[in-house]
PDB file of N, CA and C in Angstrom:
ATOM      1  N   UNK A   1       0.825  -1.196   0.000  1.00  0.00           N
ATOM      2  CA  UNK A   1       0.000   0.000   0.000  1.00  0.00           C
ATOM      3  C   UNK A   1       0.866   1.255   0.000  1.00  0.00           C
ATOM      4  N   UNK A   2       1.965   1.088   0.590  1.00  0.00           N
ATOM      5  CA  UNK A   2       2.877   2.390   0.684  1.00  0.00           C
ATOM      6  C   UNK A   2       3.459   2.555  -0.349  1.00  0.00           C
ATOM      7  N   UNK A   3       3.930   1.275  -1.021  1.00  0.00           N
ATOM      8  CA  UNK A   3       4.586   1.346  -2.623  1.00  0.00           C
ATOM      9  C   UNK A   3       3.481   2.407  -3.119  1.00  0.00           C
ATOM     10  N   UNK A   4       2.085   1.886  -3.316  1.00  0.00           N
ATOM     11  CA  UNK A   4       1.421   2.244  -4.372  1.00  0.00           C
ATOM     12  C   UNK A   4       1.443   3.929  -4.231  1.00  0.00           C
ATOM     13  N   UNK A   5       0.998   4.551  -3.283  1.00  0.00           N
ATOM     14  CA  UNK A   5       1.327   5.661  -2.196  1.00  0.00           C
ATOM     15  C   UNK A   5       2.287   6.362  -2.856  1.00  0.00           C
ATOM     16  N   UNK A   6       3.258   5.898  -2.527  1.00  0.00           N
ATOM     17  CA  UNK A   6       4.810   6.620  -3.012  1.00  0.00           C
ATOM     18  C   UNK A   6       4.631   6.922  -4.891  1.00  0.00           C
ATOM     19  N   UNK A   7       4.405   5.589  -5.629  1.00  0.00           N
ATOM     20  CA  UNK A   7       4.124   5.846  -6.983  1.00  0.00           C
ATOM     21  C   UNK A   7       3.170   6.901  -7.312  1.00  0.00           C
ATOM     22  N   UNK A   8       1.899   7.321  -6.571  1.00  0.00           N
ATOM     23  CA  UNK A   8       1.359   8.308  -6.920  1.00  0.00           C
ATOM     24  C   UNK A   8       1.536   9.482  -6.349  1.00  0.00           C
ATOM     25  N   UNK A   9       2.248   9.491  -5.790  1.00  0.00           N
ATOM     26  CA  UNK A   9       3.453  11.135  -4.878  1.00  0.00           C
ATOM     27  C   UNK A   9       4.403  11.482  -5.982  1.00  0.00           C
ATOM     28  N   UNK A  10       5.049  10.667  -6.911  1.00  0.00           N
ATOM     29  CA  UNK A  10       6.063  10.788  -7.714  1.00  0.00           C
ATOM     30  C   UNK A  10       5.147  10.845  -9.126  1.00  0.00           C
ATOM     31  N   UNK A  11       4.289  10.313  -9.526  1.00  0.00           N
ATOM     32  CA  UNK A  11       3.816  10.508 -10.626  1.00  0.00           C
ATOM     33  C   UNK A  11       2.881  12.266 -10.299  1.00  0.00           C
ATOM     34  N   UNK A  12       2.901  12.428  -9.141  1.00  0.00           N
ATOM     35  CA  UNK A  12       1.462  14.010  -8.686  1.00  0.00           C
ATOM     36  C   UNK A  12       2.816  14.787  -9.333  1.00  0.00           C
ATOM     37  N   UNK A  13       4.113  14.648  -9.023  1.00  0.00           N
ATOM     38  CA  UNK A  13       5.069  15.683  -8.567  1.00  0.00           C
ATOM     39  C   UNK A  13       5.507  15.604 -10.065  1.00  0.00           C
ATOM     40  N   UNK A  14       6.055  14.680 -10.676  1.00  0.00           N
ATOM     41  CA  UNK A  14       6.557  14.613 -12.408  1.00  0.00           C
ATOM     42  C   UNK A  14       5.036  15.602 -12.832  1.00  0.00           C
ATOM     43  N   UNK A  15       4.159  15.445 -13.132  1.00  0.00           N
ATOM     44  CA  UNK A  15       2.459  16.126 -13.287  1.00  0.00           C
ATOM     45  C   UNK A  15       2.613  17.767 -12.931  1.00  0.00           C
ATOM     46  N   UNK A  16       3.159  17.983 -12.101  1.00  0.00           N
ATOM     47  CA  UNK A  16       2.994  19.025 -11.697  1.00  0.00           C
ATOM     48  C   UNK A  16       4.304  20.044 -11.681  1.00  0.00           C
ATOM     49  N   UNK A  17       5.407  19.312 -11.895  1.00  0.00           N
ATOM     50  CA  UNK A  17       6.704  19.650 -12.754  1.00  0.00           C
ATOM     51  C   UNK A  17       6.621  20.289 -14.307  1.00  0.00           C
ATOM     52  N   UNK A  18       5.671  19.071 -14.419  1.00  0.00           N
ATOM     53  CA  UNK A  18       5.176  19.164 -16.115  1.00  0.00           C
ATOM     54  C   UNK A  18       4.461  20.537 -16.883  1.00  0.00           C
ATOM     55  N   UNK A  19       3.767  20.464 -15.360  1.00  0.00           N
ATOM     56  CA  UNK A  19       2.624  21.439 -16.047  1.00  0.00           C
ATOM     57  C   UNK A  19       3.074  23.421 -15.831  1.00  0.00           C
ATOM     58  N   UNK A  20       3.912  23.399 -14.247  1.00  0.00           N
ATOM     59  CA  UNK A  20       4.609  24.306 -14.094  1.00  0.00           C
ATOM     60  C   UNK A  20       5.309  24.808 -15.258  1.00  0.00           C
ATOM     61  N   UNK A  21       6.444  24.116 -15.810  1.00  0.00           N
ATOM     62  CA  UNK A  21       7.319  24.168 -16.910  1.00  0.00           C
ATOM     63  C   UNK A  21       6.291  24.467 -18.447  1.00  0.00           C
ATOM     64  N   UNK A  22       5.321  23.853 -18.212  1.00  0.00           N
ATOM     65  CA  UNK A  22       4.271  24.485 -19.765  1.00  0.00           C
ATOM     66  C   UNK A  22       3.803  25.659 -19.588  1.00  0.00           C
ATOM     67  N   UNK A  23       3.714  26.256 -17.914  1.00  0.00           N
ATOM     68  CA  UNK A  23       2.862  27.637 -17.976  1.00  0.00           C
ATOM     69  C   UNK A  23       4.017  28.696 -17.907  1.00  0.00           C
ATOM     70  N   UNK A  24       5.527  27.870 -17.600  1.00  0.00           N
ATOM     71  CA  UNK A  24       6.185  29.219 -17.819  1.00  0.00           C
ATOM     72  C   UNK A  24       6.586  29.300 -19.320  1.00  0.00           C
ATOM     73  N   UNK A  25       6.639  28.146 -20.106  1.00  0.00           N
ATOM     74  CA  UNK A  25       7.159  28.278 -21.420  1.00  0.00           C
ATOM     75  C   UNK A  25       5.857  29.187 -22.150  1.00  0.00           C
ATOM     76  N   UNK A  26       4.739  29.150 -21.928  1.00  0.00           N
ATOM     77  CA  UNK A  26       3.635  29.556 -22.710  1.00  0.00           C
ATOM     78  C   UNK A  26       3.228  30.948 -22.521  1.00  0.00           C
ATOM     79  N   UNK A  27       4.056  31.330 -20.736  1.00  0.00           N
ATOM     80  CA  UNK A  27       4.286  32.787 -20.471  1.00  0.00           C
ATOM     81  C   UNK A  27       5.137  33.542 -21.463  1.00  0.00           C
ATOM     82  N   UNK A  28       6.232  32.522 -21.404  1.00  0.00           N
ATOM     83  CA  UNK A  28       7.930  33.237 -22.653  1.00  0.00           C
ATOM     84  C   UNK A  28       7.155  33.529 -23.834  1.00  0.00           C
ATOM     85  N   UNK A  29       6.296  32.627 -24.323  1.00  0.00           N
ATOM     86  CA  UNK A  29       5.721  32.620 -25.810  1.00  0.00           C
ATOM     87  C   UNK A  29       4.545  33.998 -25.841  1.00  0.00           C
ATOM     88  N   UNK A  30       4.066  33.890 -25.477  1.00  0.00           N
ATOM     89  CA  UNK A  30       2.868  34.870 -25.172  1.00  0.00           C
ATOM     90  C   UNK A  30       4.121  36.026 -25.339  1.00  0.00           C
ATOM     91  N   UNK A  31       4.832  36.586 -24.505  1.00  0.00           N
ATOM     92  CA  UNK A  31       5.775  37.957 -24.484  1.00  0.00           C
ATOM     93  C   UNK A  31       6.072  37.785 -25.559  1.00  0.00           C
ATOM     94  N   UNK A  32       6.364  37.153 -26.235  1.00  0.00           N
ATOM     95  CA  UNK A  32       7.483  36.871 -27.479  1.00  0.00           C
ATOM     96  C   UNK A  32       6.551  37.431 -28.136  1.00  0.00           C
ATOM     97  N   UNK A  33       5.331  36.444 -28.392  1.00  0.00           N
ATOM     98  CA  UNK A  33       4.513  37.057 -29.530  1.00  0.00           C
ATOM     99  C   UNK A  33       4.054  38.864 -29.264  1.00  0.00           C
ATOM    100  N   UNK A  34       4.044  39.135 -28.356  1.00  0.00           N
ATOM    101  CA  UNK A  34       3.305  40.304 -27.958  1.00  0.00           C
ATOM    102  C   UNK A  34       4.330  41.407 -29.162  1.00  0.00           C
ATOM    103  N   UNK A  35       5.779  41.237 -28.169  1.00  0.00           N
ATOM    104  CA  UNK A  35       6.657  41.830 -28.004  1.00  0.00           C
ATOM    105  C   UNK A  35       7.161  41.776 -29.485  1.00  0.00           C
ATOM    106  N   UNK A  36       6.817  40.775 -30.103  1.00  0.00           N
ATOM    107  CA  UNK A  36       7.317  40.779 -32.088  1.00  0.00           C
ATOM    108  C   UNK A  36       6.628  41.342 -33.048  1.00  0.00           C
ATOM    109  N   UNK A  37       5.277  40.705 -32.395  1.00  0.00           N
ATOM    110  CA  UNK A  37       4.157  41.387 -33.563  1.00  0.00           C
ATOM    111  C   UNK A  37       3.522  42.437 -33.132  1.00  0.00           C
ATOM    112  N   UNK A  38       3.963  42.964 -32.096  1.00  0.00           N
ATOM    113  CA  UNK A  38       3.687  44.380 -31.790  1.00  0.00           C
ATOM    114  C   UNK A  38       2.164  44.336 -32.104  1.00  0.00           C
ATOM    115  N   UNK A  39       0.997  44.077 -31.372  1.00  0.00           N
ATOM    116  CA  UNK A  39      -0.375  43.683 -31.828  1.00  0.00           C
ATOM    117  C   UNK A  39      -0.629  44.706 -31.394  1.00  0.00           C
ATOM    118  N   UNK A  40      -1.439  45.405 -31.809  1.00  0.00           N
ATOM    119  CA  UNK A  40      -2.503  46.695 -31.879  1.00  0.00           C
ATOM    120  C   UNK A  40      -3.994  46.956 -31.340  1.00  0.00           C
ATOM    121  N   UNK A  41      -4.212  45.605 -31.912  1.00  0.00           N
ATOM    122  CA  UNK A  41      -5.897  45.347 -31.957  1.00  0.00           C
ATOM    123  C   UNK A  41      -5.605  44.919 -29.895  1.00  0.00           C
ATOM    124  N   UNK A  42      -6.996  45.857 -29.642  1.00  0.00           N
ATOM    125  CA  UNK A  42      -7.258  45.896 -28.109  1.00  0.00           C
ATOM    126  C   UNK A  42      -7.653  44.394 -27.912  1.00  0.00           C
ATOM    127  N   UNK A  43      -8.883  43.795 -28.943  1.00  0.00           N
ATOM    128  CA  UNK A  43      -9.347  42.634 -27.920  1.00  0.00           C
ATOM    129  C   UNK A  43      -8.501  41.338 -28.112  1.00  0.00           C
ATOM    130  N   UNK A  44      -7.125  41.553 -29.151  1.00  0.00           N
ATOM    131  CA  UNK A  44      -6.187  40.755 -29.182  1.00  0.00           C
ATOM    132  C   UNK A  44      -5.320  40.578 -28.260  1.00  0.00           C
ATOM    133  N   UNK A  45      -5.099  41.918 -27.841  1.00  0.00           N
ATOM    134  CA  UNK A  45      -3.818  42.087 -26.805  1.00  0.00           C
ATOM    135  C   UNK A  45      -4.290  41.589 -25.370  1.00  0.00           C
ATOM    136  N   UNK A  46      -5.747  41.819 -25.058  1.00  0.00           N
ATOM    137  CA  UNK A  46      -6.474  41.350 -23.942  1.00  0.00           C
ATOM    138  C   UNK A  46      -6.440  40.210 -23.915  1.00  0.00           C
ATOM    139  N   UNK A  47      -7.037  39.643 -24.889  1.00  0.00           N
ATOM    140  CA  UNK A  47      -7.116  38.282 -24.842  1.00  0.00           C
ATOM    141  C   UNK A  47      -5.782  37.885 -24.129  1.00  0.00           C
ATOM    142  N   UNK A  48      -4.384  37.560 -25.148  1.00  0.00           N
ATOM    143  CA  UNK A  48      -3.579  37.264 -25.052  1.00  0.00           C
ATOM    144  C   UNK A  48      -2.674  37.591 -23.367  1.00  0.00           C
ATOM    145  N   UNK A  49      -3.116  38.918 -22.822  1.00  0.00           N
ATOM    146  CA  UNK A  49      -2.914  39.210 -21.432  1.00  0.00           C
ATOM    147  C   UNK A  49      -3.741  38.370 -20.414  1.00  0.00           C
ATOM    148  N   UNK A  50      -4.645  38.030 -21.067  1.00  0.00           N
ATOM    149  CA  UNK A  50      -5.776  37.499 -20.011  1.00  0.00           C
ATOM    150  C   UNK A  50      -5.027  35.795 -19.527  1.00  0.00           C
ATOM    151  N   UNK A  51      -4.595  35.079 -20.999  1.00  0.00           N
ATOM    152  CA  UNK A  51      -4.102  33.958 -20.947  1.00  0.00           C
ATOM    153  C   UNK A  51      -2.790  33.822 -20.329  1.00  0.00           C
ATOM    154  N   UNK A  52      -2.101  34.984 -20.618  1.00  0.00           N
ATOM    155  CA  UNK A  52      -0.699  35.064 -19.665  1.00  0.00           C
ATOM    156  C   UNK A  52      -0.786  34.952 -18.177  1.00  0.00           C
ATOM    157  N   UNK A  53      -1.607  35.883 -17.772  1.00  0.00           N
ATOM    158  CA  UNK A  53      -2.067  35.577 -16.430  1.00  0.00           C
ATOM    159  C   UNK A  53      -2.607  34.607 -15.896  1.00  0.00           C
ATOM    160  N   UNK A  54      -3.588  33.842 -16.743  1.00  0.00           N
ATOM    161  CA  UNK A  54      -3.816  32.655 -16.551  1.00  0.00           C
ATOM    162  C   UNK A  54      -3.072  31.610 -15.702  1.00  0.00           C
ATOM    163  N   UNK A  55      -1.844  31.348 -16.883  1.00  0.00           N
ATOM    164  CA  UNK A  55      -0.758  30.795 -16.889  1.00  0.00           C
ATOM    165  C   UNK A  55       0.499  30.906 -15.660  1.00  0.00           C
ATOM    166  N   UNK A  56       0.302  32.337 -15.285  1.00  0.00           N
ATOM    167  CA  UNK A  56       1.499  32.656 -14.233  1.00  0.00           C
ATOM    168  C   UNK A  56       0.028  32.049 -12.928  1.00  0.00           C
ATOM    169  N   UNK A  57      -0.625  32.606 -12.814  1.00  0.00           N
ATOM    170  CA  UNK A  57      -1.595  32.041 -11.687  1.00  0.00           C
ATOM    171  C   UNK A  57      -1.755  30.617 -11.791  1.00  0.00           C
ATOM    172  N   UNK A  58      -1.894  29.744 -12.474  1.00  0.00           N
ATOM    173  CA  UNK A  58      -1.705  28.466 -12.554  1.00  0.00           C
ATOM    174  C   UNK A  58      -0.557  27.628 -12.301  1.00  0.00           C
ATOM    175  N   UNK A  59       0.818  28.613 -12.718  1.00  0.00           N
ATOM    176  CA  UNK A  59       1.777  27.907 -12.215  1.00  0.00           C
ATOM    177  C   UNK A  59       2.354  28.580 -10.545  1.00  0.00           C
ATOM    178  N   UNK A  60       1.712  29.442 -10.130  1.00  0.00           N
ATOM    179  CA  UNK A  60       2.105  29.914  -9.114  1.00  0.00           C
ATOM    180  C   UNK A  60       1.129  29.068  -7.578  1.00  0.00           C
ATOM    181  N   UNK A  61       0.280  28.664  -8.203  1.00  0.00           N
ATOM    182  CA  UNK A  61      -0.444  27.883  -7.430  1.00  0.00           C
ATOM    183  C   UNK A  61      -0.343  26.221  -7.354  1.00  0.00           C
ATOM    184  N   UNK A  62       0.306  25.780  -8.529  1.00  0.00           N
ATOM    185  CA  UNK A  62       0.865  24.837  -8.452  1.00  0.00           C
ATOM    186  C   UNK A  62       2.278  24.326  -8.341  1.00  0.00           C
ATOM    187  N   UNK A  63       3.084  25.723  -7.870  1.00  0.00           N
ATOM    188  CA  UNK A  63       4.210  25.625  -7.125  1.00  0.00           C
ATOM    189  C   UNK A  63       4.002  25.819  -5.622  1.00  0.00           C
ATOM    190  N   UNK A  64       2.540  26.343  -4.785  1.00  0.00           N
ATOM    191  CA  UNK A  64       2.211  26.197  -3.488  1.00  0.00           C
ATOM    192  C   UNK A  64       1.936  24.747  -3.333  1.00  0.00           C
ATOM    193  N   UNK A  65       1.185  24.082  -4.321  1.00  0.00           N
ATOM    194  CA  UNK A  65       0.645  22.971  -3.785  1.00  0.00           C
ATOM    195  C   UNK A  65       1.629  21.905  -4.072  1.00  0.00           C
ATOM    196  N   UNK A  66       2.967  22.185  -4.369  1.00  0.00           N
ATOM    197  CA  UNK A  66       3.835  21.319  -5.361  1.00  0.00           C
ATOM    198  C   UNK A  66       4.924  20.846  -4.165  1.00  0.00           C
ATOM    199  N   UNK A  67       4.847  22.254  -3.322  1.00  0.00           N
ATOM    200  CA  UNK A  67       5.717  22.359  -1.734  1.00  0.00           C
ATOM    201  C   UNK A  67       4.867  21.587  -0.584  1.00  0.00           C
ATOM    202  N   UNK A  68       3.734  22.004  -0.426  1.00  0.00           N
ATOM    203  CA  UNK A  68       2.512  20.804   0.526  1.00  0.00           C
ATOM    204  C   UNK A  68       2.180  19.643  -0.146  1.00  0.00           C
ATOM    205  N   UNK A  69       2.819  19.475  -0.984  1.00  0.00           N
ATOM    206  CA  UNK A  69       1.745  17.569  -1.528  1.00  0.00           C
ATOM    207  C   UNK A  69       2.155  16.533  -0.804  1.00  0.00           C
ATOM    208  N   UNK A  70       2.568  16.324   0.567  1.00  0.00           N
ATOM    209  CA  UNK A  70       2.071  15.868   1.364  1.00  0.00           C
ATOM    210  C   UNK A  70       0.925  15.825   2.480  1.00  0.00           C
ATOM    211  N   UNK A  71       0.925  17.008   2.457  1.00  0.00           N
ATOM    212  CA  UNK A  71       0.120  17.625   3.674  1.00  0.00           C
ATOM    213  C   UNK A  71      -1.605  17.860   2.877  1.00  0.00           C
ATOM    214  N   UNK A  72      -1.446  17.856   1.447  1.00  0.00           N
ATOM    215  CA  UNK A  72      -2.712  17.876   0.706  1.00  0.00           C
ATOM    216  C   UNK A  72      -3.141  16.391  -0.248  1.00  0.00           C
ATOM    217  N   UNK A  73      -4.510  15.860   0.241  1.00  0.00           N
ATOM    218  CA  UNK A  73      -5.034  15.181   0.030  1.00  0.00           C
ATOM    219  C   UNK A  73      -4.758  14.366  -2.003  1.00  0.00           C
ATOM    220  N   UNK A  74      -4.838  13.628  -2.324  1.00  0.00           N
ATOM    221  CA  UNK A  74      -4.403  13.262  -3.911  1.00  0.00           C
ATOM    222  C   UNK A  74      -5.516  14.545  -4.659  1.00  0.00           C
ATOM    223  N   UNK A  75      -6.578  14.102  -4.046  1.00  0.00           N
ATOM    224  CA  UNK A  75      -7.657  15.158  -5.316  1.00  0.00           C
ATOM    225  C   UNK A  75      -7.624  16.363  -5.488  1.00  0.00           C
ATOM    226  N   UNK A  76      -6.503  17.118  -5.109  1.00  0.00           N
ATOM    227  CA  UNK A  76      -6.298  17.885  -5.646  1.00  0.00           C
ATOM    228  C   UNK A  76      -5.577  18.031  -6.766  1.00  0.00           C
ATOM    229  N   UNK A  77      -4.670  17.440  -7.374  1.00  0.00           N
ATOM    230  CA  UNK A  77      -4.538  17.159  -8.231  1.00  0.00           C
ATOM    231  C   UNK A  77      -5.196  17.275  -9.303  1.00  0.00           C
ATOM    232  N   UNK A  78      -6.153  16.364  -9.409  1.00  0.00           N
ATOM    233  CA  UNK A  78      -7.232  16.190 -10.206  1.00  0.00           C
ATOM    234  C   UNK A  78      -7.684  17.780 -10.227  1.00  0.00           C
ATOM    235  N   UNK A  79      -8.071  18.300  -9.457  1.00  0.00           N
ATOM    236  CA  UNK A  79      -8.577  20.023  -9.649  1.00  0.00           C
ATOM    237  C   UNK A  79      -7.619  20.682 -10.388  1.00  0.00           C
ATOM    238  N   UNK A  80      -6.291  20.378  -9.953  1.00  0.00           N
ATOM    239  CA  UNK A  80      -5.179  21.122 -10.924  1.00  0.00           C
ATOM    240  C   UNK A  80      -5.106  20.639 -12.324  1.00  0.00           C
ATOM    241  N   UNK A  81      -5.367  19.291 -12.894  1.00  0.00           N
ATOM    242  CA  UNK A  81      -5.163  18.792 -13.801  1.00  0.00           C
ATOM    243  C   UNK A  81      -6.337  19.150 -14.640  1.00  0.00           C
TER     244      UNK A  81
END
């Protein structure tokens, strides 16, 4: 039971490694694009701000829960995922 335990502590944490590392790469990308194509159009640039933030709030919350995933139950996870 503790094996199984441990395998899903290490598969939550690879998961959540994973997903950290996609919201900062998709932060870099987002600037990039901003910052190249110099976009103009308001409900483009919103948009695209809206998703950046997204992204930093998603990975900033799954670097809190990334430090407690012991102390927090598996299903959370699942909420993050």
């Amino acid at each position: 039971m503790s094996l199984l335990l441990t395998i899903s502590l290490t598969s939550c944490s690879a998961h959540v490694a994973g997903e950290i590392s996609f919201s900062l790469i998709f932060c870099v990308l987002v600037i990039t694009c901003c910052m190249t194509l110099r976009i103009r159009h308001f409900w483009v640039s919103r948009l695209l701000y809206a998703s950046l933030h997204f992204s930093l709030g998603k990975a900033f919350l799954l670097t809190l829960a990334w430090r407690r995933e012991r102390r927090l139950p598996l299903s959370i996870w699942v909420f993050f995922w």
